[in-house]
PDB file of N, CA and C in Angstrom:
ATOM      1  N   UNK A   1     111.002  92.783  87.743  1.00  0.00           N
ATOM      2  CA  UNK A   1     111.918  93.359  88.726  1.00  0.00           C
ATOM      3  C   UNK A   1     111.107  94.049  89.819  1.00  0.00           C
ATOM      4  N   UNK A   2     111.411  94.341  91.293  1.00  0.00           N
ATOM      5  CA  UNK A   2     110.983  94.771  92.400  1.00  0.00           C
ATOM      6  C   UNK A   2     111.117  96.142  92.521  1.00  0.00           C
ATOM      7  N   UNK A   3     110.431  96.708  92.520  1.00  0.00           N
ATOM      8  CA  UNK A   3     110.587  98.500  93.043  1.00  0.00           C
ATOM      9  C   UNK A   3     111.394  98.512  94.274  1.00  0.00           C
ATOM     10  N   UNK A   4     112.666  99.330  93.785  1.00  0.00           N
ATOM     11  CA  UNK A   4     113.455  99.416  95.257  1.00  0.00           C
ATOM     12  C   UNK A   4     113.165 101.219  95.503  1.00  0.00           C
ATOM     13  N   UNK A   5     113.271 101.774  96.543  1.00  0.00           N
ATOM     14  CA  UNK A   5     114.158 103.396  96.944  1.00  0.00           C
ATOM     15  C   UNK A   5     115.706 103.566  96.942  1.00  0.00           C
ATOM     16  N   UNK A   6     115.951 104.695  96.169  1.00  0.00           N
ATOM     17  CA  UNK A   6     117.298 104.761  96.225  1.00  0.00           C
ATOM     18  C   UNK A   6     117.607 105.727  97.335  1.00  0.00           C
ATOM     19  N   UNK A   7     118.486 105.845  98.571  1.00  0.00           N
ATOM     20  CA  UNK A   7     118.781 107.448  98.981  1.00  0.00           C
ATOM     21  C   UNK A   7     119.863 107.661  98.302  1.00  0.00           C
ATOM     22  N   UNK A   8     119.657 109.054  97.924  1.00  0.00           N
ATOM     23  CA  UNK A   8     120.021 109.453  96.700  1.00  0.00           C
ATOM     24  C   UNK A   8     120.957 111.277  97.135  1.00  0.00           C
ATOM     25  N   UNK A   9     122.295 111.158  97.972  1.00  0.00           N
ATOM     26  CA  UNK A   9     122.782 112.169  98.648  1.00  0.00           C
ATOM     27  C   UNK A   9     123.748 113.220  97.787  1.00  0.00           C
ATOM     28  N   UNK A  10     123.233 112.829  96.482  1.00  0.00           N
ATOM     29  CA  UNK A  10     123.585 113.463  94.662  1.00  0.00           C
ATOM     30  C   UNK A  10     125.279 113.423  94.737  1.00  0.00           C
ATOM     31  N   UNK A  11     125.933 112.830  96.009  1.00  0.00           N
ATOM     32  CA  UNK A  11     127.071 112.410  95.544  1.00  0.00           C
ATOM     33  C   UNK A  11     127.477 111.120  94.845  1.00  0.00           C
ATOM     34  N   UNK A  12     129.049 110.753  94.824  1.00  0.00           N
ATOM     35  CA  UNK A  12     129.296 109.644  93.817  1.00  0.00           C
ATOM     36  C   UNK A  12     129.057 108.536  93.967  1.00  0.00           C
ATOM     37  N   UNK A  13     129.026 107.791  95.034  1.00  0.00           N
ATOM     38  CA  UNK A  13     128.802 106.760  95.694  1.00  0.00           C
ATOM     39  C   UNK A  13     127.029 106.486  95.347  1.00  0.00           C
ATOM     40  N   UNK A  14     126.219 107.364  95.968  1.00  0.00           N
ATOM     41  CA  UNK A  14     124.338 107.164  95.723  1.00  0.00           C
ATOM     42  C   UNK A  14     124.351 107.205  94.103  1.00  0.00           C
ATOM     43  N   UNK A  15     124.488 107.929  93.439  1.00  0.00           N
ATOM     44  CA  UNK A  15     124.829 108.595  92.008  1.00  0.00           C
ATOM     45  C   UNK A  15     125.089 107.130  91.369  1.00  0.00           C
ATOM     46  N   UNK A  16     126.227 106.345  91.589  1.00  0.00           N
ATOM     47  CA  UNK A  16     126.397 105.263  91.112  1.00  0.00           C
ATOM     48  C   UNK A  16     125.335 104.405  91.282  1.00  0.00           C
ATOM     49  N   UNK A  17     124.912 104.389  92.630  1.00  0.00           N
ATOM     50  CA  UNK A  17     124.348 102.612  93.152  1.00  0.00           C
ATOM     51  C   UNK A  17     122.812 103.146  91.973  1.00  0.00           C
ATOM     52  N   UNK A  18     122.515 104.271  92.497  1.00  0.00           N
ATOM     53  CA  UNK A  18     121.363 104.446  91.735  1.00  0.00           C
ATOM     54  C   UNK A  18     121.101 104.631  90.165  1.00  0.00           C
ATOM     55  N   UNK A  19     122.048 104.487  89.778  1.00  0.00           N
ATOM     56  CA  UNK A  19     122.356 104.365  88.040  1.00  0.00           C
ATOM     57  C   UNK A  19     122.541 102.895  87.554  1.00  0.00           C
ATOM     58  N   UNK A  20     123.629 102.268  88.708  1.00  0.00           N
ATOM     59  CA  UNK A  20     123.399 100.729  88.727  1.00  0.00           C
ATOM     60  C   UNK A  20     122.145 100.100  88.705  1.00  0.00           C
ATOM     61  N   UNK A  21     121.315 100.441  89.613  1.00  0.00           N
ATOM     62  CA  UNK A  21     120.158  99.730  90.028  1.00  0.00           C
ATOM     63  C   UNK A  21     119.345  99.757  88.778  1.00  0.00           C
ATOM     64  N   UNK A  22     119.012 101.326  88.440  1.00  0.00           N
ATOM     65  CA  UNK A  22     117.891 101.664  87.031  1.00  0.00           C
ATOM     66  C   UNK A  22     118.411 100.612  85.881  1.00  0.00           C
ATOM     67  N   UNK A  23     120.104 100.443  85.740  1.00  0.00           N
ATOM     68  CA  UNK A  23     120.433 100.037  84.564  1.00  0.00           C
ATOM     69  C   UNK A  23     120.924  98.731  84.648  1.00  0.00           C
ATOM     70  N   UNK A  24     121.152  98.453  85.570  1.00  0.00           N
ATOM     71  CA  UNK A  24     122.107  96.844  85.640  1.00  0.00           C
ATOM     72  C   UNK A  24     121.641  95.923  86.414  1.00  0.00           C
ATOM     73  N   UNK A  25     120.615  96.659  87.671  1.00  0.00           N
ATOM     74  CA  UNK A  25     119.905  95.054  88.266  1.00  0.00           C
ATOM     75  C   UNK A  25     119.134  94.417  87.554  1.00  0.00           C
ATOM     76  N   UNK A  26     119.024  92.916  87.956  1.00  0.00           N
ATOM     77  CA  UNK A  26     118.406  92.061  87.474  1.00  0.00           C
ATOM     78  C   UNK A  26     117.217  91.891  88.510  1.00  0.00           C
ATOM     79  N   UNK A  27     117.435  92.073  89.603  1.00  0.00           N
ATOM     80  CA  UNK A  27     116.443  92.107  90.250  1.00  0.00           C
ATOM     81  C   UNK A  27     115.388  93.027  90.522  1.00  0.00           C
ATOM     82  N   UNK A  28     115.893  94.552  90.126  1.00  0.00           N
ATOM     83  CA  UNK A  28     115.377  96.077  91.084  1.00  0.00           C
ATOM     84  C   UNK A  28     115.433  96.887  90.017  1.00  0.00           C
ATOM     85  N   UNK A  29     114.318  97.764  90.027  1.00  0.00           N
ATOM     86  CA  UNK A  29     113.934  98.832  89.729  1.00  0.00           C
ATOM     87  C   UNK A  29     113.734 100.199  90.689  1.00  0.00           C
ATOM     88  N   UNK A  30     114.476 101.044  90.281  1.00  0.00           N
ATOM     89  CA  UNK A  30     113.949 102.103  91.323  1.00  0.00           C
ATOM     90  C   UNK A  30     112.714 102.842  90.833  1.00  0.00           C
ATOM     91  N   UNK A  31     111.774 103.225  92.077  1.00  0.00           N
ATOM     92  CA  UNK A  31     110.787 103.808  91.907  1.00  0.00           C
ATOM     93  C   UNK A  31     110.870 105.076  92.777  1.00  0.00           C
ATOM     94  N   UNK A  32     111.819 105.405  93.535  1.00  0.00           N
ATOM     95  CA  UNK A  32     112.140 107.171  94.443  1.00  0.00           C
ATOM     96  C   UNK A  32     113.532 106.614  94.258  1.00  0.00           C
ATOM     97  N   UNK A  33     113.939 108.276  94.265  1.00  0.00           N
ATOM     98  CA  UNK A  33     115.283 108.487  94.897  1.00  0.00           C
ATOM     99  C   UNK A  33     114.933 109.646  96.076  1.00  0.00           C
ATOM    100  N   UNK A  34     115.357 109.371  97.464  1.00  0.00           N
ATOM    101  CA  UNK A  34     114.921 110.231  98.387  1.00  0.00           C
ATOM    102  C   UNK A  34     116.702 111.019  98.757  1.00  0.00           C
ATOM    103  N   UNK A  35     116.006 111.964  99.276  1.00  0.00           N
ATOM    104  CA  UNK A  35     117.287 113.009  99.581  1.00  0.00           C
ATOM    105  C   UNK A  35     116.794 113.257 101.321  1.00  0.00           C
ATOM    106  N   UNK A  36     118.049 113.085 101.999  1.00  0.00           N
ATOM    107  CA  UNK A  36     117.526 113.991 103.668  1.00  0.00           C
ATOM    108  C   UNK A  36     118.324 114.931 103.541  1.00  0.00           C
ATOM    109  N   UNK A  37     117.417 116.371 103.942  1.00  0.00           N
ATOM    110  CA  UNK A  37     118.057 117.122 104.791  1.00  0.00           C
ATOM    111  C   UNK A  37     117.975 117.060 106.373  1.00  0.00           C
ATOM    112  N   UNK A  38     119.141 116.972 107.011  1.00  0.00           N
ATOM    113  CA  UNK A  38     119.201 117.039 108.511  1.00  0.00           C
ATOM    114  C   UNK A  38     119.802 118.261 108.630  1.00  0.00           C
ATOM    115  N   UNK A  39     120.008 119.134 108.159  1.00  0.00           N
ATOM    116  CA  UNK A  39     120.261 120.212 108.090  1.00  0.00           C
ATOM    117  C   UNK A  39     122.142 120.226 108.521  1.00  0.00           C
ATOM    118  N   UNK A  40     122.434 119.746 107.737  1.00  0.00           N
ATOM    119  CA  UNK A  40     124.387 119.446 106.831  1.00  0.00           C
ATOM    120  C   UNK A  40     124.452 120.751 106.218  1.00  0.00           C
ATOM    121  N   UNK A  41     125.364 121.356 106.420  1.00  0.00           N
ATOM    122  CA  UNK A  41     125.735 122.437 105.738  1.00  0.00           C
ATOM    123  C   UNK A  41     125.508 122.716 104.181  1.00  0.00           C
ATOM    124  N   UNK A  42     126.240 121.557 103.255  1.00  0.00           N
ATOM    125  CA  UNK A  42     126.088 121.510 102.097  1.00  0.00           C
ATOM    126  C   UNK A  42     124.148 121.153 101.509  1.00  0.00           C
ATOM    127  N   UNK A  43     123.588 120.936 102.412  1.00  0.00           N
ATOM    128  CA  UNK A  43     122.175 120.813 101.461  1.00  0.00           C
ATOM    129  C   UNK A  43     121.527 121.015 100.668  1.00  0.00           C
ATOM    130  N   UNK A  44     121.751 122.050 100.791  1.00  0.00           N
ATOM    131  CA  UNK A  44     121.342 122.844  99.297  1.00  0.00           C
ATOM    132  C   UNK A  44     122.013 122.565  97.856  1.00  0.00           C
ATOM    133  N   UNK A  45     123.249 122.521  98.034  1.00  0.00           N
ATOM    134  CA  UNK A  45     123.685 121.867  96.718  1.00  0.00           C
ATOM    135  C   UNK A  45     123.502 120.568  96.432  1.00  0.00           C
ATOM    136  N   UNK A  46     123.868 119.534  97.699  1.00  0.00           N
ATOM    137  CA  UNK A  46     123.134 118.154  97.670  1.00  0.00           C
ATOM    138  C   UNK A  46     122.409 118.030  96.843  1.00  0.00           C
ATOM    139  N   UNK A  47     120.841 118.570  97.548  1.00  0.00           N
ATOM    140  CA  UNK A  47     119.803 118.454  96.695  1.00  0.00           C
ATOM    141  C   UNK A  47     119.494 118.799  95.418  1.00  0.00           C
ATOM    142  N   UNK A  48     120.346 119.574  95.021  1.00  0.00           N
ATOM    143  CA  UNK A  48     120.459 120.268  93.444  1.00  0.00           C
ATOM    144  C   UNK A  48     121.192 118.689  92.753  1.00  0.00           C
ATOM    145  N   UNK A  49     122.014 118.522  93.133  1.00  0.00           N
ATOM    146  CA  UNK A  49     123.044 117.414  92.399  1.00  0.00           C
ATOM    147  C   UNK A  49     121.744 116.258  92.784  1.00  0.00           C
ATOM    148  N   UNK A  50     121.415 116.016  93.911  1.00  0.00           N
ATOM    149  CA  UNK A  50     120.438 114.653  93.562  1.00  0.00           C
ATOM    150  C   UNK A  50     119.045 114.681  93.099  1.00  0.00           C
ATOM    151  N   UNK A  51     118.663 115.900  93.122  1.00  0.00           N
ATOM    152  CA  UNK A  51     117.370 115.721  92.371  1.00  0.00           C
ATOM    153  C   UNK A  51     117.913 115.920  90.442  1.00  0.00           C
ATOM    154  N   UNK A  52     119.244 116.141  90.385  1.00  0.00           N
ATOM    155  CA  UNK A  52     119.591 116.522  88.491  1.00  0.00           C
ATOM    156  C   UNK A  52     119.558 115.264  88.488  1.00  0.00           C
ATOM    157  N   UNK A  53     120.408 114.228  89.068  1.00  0.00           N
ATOM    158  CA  UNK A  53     120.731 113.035  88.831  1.00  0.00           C
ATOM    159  C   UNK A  53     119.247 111.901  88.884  1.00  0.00           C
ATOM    160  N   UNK A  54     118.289 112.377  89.862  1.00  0.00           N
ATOM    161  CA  UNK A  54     117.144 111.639  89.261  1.00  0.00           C
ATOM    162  C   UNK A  54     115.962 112.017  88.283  1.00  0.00           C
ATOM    163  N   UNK A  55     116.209 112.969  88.138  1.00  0.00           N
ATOM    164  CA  UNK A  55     115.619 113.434  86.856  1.00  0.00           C
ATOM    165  C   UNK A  55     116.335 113.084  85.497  1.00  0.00           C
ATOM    166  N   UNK A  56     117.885 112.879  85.297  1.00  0.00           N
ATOM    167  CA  UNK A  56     118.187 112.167  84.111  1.00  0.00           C
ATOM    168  C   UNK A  56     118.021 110.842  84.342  1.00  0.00           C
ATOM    169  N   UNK A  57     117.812 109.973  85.248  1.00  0.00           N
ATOM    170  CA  UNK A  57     117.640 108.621  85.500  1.00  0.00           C
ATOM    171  C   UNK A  57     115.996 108.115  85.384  1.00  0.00           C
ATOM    172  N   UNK A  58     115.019 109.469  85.246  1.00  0.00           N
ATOM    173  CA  UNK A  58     113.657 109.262  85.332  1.00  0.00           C
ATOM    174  C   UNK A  58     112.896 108.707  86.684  1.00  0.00           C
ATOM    175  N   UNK A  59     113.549 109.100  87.511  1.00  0.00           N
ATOM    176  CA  UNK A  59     113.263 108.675  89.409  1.00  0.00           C
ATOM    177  C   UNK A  59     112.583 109.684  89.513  1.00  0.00           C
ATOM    178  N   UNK A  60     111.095 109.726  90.247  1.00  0.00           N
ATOM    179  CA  UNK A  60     110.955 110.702  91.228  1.00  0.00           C
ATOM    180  C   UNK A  60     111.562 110.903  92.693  1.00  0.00           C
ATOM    181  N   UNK A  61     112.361 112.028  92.278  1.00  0.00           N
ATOM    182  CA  UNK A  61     112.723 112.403  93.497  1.00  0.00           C
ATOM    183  C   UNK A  61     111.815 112.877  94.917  1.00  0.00           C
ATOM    184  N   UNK A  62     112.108 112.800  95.863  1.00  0.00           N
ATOM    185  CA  UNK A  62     111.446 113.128  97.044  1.00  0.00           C
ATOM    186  C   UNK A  62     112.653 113.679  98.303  1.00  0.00           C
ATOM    187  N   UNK A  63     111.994 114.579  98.523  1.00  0.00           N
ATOM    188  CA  UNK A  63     112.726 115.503  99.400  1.00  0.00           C
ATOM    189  C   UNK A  63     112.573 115.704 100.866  1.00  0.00           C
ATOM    190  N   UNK A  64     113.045 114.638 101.722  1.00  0.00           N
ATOM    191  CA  UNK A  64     112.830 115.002 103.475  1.00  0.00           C
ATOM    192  C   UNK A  64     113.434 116.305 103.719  1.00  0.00           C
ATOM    193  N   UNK A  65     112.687 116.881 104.998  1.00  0.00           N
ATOM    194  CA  UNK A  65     113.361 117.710 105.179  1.00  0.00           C
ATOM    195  C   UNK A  65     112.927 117.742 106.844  1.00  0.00           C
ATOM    196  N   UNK A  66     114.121 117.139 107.510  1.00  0.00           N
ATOM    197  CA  UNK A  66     114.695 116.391 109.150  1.00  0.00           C
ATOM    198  C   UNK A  66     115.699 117.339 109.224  1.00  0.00           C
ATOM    199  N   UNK A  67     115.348 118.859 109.638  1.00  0.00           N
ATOM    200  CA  UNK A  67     116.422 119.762 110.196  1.00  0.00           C
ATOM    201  C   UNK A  67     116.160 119.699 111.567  1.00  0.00           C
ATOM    202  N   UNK A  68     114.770 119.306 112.253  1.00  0.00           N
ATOM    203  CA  UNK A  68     114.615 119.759 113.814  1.00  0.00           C
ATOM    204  C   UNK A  68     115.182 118.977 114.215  1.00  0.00           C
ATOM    205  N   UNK A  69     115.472 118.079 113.830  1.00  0.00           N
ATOM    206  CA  UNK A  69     116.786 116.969 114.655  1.00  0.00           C
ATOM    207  C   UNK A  69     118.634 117.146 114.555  1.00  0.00           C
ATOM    208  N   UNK A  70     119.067 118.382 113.676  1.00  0.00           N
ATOM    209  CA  UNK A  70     119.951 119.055 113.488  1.00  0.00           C
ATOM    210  C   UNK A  70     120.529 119.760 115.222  1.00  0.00           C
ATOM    211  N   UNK A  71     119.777 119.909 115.798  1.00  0.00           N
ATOM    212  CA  UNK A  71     120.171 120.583 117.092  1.00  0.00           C
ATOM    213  C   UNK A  71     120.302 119.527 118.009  1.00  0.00           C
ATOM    214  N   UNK A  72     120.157 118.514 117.988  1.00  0.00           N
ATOM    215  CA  UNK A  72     120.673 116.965 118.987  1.00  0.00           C
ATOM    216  C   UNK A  72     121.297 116.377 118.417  1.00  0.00           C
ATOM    217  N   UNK A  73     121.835 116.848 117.348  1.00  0.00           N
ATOM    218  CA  UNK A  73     122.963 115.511 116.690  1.00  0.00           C
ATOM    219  C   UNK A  73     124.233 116.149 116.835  1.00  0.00           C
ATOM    220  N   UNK A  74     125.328 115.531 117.233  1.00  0.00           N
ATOM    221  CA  UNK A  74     126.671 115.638 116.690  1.00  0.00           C
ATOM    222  C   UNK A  74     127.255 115.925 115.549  1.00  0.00           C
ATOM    223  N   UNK A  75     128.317 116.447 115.407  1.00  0.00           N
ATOM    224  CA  UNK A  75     129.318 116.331 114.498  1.00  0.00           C
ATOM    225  C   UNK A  75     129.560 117.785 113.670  1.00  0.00           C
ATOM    226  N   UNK A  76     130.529 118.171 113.505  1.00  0.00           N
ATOM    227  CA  UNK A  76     131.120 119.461 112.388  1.00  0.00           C
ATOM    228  C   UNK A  76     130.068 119.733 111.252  1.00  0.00           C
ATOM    229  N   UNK A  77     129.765 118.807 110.845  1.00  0.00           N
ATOM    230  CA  UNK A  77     128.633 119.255 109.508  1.00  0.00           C
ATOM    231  C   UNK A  77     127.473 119.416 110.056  1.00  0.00           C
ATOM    232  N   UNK A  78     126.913 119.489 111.610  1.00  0.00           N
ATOM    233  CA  UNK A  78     126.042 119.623 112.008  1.00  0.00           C
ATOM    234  C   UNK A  78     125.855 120.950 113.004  1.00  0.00           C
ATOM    235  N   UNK A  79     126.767 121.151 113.017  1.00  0.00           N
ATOM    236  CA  UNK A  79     127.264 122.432 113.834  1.00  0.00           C
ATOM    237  C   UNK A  79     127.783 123.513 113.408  1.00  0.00           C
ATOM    238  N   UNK A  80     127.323 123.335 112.444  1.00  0.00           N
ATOM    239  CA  UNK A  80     128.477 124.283 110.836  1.00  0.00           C
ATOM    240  C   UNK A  80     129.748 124.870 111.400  1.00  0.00           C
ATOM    241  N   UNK A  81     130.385 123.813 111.894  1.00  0.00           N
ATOM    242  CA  UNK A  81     131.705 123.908 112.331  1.00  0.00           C
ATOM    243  C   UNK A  81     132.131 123.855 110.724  1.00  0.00           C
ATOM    244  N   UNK A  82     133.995 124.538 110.666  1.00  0.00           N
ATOM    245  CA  UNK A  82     134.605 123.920 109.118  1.00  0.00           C
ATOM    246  C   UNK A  82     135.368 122.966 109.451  1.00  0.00           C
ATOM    247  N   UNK A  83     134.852 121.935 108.589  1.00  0.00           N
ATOM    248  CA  UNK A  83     135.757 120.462 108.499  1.00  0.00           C
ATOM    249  C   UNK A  83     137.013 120.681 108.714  1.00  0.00           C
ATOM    250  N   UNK A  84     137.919 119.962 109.169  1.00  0.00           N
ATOM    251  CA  UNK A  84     139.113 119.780 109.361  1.00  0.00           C
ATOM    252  C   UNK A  84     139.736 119.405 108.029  1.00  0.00           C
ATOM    253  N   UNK A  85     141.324 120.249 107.442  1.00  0.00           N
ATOM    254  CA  UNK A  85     141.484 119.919 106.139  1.00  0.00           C
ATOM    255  C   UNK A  85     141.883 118.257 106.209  1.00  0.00           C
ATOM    256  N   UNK A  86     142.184 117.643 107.393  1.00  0.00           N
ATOM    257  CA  UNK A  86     142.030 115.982 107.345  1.00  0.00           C
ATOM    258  C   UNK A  86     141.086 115.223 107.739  1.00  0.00           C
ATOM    259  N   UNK A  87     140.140 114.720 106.467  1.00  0.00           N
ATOM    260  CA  UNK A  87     138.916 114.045 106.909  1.00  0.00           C
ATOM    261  C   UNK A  87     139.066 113.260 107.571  1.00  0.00           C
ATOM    262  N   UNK A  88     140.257 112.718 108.147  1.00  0.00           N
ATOM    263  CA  UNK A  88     140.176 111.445 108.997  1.00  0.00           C
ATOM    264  C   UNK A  88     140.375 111.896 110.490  1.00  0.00           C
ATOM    265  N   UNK A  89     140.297 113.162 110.598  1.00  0.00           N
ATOM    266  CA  UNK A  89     140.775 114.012 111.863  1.00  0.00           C
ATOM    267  C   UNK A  89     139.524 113.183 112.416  1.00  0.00           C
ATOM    268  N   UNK A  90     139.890 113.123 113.958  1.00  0.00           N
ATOM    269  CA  UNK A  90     138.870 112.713 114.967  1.00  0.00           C
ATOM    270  C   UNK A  90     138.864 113.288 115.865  1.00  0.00           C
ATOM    271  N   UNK A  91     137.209 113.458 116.970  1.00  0.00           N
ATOM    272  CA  UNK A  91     136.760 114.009 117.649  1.00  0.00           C
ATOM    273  C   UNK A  91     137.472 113.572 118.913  1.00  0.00           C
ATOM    274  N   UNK A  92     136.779 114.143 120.139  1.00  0.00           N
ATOM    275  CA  UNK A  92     137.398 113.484 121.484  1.00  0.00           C
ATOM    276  C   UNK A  92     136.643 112.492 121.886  1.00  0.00           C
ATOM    277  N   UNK A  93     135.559 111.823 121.023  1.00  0.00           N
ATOM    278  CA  UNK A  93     134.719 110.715 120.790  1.00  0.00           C
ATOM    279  C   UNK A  93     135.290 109.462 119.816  1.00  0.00           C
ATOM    280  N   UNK A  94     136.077 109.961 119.369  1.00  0.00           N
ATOM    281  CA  UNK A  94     136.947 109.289 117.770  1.00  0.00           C
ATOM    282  C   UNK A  94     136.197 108.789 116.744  1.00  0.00           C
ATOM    283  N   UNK A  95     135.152 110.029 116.811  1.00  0.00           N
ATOM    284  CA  UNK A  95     134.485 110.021 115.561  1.00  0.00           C
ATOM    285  C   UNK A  95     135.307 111.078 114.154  1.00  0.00           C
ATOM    286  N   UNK A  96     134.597 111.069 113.132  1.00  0.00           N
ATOM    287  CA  UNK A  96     135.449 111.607 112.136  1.00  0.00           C
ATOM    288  C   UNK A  96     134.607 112.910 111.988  1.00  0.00           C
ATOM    289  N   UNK A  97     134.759 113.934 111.820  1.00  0.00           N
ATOM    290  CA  UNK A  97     133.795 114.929 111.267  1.00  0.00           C
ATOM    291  C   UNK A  97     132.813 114.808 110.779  1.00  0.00           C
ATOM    292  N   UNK A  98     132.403 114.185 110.108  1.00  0.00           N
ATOM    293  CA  UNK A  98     131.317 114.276 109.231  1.00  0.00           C
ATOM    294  C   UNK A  98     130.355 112.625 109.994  1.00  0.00           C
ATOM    295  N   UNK A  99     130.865 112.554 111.136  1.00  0.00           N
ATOM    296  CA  UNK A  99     129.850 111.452 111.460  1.00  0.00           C
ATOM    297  C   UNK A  99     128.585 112.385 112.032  1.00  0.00           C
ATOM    298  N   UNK A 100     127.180 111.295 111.951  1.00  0.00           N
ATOM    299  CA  UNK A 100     126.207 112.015 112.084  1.00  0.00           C
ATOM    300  C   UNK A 100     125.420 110.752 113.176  1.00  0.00           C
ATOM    301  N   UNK A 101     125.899 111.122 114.506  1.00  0.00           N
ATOM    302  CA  UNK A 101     124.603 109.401 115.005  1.00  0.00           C
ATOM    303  C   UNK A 101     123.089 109.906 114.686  1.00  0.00           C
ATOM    304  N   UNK A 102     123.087 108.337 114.420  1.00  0.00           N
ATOM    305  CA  UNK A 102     121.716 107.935 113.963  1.00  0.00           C
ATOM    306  C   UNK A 102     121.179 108.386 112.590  1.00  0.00           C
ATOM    307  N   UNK A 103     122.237 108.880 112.343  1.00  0.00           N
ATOM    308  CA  UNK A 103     121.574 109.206 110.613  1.00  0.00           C
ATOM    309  C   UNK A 103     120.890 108.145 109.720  1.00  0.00           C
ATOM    310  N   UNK A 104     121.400 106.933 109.856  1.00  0.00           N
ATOM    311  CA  UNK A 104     121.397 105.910 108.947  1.00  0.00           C
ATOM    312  C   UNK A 104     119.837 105.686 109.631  1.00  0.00           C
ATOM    313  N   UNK A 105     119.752 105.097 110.950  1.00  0.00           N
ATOM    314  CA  UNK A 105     118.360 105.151 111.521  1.00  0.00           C
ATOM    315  C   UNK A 105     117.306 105.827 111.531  1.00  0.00           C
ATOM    316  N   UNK A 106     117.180 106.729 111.068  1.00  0.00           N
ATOM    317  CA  UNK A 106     116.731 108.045 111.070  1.00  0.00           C
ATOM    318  C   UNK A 106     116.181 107.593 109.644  1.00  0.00           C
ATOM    319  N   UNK A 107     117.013 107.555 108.602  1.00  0.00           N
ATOM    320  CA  UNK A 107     116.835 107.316 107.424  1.00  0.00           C
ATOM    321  C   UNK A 107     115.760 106.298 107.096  1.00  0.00           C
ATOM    322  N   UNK A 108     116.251 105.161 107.327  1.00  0.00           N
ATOM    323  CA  UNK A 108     115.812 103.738 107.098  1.00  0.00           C
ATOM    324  C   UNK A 108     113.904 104.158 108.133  1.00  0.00           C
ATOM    325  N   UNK A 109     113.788 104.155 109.054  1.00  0.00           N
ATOM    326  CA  UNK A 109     112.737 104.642 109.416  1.00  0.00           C
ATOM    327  C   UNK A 109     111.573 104.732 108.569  1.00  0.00           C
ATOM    328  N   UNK A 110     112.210 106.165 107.975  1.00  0.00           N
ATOM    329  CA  UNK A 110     111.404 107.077 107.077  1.00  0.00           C
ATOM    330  C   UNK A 110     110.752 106.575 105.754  1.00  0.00           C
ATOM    331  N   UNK A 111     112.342 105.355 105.536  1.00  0.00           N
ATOM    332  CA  UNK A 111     111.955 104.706 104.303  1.00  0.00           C
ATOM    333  C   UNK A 111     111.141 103.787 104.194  1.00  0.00           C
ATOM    334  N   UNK A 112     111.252 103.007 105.619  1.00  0.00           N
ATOM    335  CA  UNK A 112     110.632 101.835 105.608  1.00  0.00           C
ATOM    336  C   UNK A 112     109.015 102.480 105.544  1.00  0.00           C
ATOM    337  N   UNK A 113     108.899 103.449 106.264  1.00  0.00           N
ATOM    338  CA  UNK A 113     107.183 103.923 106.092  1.00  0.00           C
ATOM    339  C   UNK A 113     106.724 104.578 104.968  1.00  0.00           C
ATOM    340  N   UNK A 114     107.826 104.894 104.203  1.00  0.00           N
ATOM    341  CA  UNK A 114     107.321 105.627 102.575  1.00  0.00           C
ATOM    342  C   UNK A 114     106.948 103.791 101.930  1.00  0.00           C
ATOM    343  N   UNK A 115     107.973 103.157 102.211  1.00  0.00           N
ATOM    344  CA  UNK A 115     107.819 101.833 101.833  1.00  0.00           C
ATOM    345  C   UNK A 115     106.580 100.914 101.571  1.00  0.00           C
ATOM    346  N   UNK A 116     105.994 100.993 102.902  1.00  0.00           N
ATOM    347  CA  UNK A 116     105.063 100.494 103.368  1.00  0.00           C
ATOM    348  C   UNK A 116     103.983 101.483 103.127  1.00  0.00           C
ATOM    349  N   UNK A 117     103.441 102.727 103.216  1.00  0.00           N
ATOM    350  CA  UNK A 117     102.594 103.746 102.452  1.00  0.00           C
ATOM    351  C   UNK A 117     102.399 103.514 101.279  1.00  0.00           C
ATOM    352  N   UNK A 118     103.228 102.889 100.183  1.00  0.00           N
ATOM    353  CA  UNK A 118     103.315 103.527  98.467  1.00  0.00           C
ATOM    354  C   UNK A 118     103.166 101.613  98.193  1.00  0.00           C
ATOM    355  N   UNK A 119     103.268 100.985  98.592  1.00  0.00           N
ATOM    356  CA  UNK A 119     103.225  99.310  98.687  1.00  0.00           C
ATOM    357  C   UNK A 119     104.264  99.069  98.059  1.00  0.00           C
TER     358      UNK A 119
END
């Protein structure tokens, strides 16, 4: 099997894929589970919930920490605005609260060069 990275945001969705992967691919093995902070309000617990979850999965966890880009990004969780009690509430952009541009890019980046660093 192939060493994959999991990002690993210790909620249910990462939590799963990355329990899947350790236990049910046929193809992949994880060798990190990485966590970003962009500096999201909740981070701190994040990282508590995803580094527990790769430590019972036997992942080394790894911990970014991308807050100086917290002050050019958009969105309520970035502005420690409080969420709207309807997550589907939208901006005057018709984004949703909790959108973050370029997060995903930002991400993948980082990974691809831990990627390419660790072979």
């Amino acid at each position: 099997r192939r060493q994959a990275i999991c990002l690993l945001s210790g909620g249910m969705d990462s939590t799963f894929a990355a329990y899947w992967a350790k236990y049910h691919s046929p193809t992949i093995v994880p060798r990190y589970a990485v966590f970003f902070n962009y500096g999201q309000k909740g981070a701190g617990f994040e990282w508590k919930a995803a580094k527990s979850v790769a430590d019972v999965l036997g992942i080394q966890a790894i911990y970014y920490n991308v807050q100086t880009l917290a002050p050019h990004l958009h969105g309520a969780i970035m502005q420690g605005m409080a969420l709207p009690d309807d997550p589907q509430l939208k901006d005057d952009k018709g984004n949703v609260a909790t959108f973050v541009p370029g997060r995903n890019l930002i991400q993948l980046s980082l990974l691809a060069g831990l990627l390419y660093s660790t072979g």
